[in-house]
C-alpha atoms as a PDB file:
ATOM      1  CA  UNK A   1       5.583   2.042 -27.413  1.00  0.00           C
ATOM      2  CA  UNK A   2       5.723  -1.677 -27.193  1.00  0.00           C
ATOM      3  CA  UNK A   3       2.573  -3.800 -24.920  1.00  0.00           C
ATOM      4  CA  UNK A   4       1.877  -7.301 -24.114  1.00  0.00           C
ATOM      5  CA  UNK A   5       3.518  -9.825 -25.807  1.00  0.00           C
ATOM      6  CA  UNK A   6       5.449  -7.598 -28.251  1.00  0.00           C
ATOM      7  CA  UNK A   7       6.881  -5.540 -25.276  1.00  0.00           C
ATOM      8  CA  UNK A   8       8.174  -8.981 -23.305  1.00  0.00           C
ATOM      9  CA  UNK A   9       9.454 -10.041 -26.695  1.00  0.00           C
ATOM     10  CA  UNK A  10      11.817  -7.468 -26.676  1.00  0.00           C
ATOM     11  CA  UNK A  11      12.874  -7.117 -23.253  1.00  0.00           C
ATOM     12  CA  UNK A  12      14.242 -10.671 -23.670  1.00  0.00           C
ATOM     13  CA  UNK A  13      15.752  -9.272 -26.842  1.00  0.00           C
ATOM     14  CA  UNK A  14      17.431  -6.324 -25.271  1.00  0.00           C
ATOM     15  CA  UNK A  15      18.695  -8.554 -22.566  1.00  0.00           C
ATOM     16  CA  UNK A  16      20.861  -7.309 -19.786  1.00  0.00           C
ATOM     17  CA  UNK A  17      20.990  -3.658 -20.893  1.00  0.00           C
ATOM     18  CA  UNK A  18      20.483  -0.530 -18.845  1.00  0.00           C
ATOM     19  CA  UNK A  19      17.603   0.355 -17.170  1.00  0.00           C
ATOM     20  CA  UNK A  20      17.316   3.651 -19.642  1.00  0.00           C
ATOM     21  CA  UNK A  21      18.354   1.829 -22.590  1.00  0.00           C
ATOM     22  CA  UNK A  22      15.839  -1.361 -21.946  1.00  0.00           C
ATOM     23  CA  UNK A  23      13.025   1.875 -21.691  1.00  0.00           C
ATOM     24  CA  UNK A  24      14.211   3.837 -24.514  1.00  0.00           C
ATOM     25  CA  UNK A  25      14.590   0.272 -26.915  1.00  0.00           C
ATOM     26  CA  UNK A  26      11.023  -0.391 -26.205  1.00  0.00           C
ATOM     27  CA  UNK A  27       9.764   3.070 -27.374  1.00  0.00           C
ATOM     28  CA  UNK A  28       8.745   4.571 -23.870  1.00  0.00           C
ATOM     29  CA  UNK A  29      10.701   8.324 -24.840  1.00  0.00           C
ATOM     30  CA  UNK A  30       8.963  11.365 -25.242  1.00  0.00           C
ATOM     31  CA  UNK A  31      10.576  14.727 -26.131  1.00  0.00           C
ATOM     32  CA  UNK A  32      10.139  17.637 -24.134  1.00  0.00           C
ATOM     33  CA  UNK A  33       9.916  21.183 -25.293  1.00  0.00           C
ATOM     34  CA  UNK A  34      13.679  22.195 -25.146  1.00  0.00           C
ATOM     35  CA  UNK A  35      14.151  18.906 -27.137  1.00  0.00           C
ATOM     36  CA  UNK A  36      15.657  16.653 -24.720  1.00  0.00           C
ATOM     37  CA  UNK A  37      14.632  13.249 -24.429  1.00  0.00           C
ATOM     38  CA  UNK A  38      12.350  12.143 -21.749  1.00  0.00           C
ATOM     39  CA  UNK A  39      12.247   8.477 -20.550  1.00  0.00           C
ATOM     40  CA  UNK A  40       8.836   7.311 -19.179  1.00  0.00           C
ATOM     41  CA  UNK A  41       9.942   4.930 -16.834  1.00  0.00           C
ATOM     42  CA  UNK A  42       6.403   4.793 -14.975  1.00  0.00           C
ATOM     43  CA  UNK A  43       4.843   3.783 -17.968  1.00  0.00           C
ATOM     44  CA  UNK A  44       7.372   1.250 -19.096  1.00  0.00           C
ATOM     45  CA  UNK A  45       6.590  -0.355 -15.993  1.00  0.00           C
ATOM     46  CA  UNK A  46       2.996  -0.259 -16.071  1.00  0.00           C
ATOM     47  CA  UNK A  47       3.032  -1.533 -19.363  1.00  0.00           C
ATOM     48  CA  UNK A  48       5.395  -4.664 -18.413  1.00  0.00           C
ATOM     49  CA  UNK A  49       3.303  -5.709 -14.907  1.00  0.00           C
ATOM     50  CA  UNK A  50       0.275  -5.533 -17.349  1.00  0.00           C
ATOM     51  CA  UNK A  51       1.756  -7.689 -20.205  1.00  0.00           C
ATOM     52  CA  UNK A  52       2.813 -10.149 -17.190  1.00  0.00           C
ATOM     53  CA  UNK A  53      -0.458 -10.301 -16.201  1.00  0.00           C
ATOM     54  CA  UNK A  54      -0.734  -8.278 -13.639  1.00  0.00           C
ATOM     55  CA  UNK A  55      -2.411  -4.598 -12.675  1.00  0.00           C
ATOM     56  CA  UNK A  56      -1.828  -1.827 -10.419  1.00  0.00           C
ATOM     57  CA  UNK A  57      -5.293  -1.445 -10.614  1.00  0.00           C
ATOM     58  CA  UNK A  58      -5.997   1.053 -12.840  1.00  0.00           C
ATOM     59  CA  UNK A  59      -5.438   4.066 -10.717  1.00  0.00           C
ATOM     60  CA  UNK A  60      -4.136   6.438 -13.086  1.00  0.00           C
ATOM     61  CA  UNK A  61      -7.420   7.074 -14.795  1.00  0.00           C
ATOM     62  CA  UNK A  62      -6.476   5.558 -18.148  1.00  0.00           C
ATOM     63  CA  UNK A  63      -8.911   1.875 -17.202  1.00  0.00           C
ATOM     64  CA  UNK A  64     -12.082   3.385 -17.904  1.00  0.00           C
ATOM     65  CA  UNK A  65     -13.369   2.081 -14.505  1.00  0.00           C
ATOM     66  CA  UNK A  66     -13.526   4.552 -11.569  1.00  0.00           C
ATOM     67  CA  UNK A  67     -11.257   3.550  -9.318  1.00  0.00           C
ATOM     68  CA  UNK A  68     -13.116   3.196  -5.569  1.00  0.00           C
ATOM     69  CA  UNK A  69     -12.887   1.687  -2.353  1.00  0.00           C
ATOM     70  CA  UNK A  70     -13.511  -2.320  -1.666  1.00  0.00           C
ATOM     71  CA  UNK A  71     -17.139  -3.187   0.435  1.00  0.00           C
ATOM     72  CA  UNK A  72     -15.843  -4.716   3.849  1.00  0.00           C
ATOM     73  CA  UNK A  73     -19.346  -6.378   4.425  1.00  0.00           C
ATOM     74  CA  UNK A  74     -19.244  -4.367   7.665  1.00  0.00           C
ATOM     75  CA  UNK A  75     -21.144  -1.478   8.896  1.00  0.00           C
ATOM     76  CA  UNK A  76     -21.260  -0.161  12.311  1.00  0.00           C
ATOM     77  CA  UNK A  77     -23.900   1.794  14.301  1.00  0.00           C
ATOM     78  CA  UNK A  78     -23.966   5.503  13.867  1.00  0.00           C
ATOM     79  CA  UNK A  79     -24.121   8.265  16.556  1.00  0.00           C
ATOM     80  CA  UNK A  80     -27.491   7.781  16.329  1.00  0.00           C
ATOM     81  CA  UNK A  81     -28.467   4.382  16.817  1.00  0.00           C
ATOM     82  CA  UNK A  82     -29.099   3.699  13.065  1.00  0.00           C
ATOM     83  CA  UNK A  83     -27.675   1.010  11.215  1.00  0.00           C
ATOM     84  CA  UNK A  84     -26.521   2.240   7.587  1.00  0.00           C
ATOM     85  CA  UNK A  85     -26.515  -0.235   4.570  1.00  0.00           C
ATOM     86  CA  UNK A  86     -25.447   1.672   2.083  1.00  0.00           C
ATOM     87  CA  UNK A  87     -25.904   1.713  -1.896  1.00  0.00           C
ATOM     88  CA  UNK A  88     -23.181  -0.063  -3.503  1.00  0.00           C
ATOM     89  CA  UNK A  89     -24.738  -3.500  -1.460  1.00  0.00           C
ATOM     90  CA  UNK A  90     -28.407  -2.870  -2.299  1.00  0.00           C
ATOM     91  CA  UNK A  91     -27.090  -2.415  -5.605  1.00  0.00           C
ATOM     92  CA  UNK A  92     -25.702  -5.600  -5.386  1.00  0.00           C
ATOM     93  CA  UNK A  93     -29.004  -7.238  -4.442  1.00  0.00           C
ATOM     94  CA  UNK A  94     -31.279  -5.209  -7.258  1.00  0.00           C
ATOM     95  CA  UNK A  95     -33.213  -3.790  -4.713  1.00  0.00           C
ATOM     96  CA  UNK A  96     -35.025  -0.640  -5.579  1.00  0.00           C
ATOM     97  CA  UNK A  97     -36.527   2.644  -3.702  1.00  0.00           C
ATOM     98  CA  UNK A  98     -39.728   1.341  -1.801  1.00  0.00           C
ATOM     99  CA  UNK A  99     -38.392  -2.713  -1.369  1.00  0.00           C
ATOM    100  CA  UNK A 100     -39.940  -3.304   2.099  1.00  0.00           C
ATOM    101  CA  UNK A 101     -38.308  -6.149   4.520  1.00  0.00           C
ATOM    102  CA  UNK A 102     -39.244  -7.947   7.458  1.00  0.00           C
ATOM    103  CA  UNK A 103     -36.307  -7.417  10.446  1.00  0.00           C
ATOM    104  CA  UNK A 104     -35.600 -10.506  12.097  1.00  0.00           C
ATOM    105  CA  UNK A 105     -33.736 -10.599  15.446  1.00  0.00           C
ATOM    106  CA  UNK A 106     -31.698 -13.272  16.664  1.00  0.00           C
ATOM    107  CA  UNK A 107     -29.429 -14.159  18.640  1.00  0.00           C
ATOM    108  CA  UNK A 108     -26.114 -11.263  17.808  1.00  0.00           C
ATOM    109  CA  UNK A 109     -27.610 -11.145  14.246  1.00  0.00           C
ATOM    110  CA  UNK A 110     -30.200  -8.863  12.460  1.00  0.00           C
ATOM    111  CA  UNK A 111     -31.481 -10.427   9.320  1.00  0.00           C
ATOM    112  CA  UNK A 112     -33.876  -8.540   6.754  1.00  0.00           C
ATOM    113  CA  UNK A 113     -36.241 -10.767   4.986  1.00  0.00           C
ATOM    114  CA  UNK A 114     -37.703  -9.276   2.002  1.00  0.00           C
ATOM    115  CA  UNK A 115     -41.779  -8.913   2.661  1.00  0.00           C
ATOM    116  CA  UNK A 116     -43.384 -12.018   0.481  1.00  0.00           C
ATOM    117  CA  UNK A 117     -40.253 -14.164   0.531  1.00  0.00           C
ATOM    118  CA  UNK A 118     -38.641 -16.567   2.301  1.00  0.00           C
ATOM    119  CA  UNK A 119     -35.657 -15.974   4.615  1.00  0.00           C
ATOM    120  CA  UNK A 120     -34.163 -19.850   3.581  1.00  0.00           C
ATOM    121  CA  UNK A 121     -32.825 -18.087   0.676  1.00  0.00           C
ATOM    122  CA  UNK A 122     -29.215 -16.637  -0.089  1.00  0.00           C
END
């Protein structure tokens, strides 16, 4: 099976062939167990978005990252009145179990000022 540069190489090659011949001249066949030929189409495509540059991103396991949701940088309140800021964005600031803040109200805004620092920093 043909990637990157190699696999765009010869889809200029191949030219205006078939859909099933353009797969099968790149090597994306496999053979199934009553020896018929099998043409992986899904991969052939994967393979060509990805030598173009671009990604599906990565859902079908084979990236190594697990795939997951985006952070919105939104929350809302909960049934309960509590505010929830969840793991992935303390993550994101390196804060640890036991990191204590100061809450600061304004106006339509609550901002939480690590205890010891200064809130002028981003």
């Amino acid at each position: 099976m043909l990637t990157g540069a190699d696999l765009l190489a010869k889809v200029k090659e191949l030219g205006d062939v078939s859909k099933s011949d353009l797969v099968r001249g790149c090597g994306y066949v496999s053979t199934k167990k009553d020896g018929t030929e099998r043409l992986n189409f899904t991969a052939f495509y994967e393979a060509l978005l990805e030598a173009k540059g671009m990604s599906l991103g990565g859902g079908n396991g084979r990236s190594g990252k697990r795939p997951g949701r985006q952070l919105t940088y939104a929350t809302k309140v909960q049934f309960n009145g509590n505010l929830l800021v969840g793991k992935a964005y303390t993550a994101q600031l390196g804060l640890q179990p036991g990191d204590e803040f100061e809450i600061k109200l304004g106006k339509k805004q609550i901002r939480l000022v690590p205890l010891g620092g200064s809130d002028e920093d981003e």
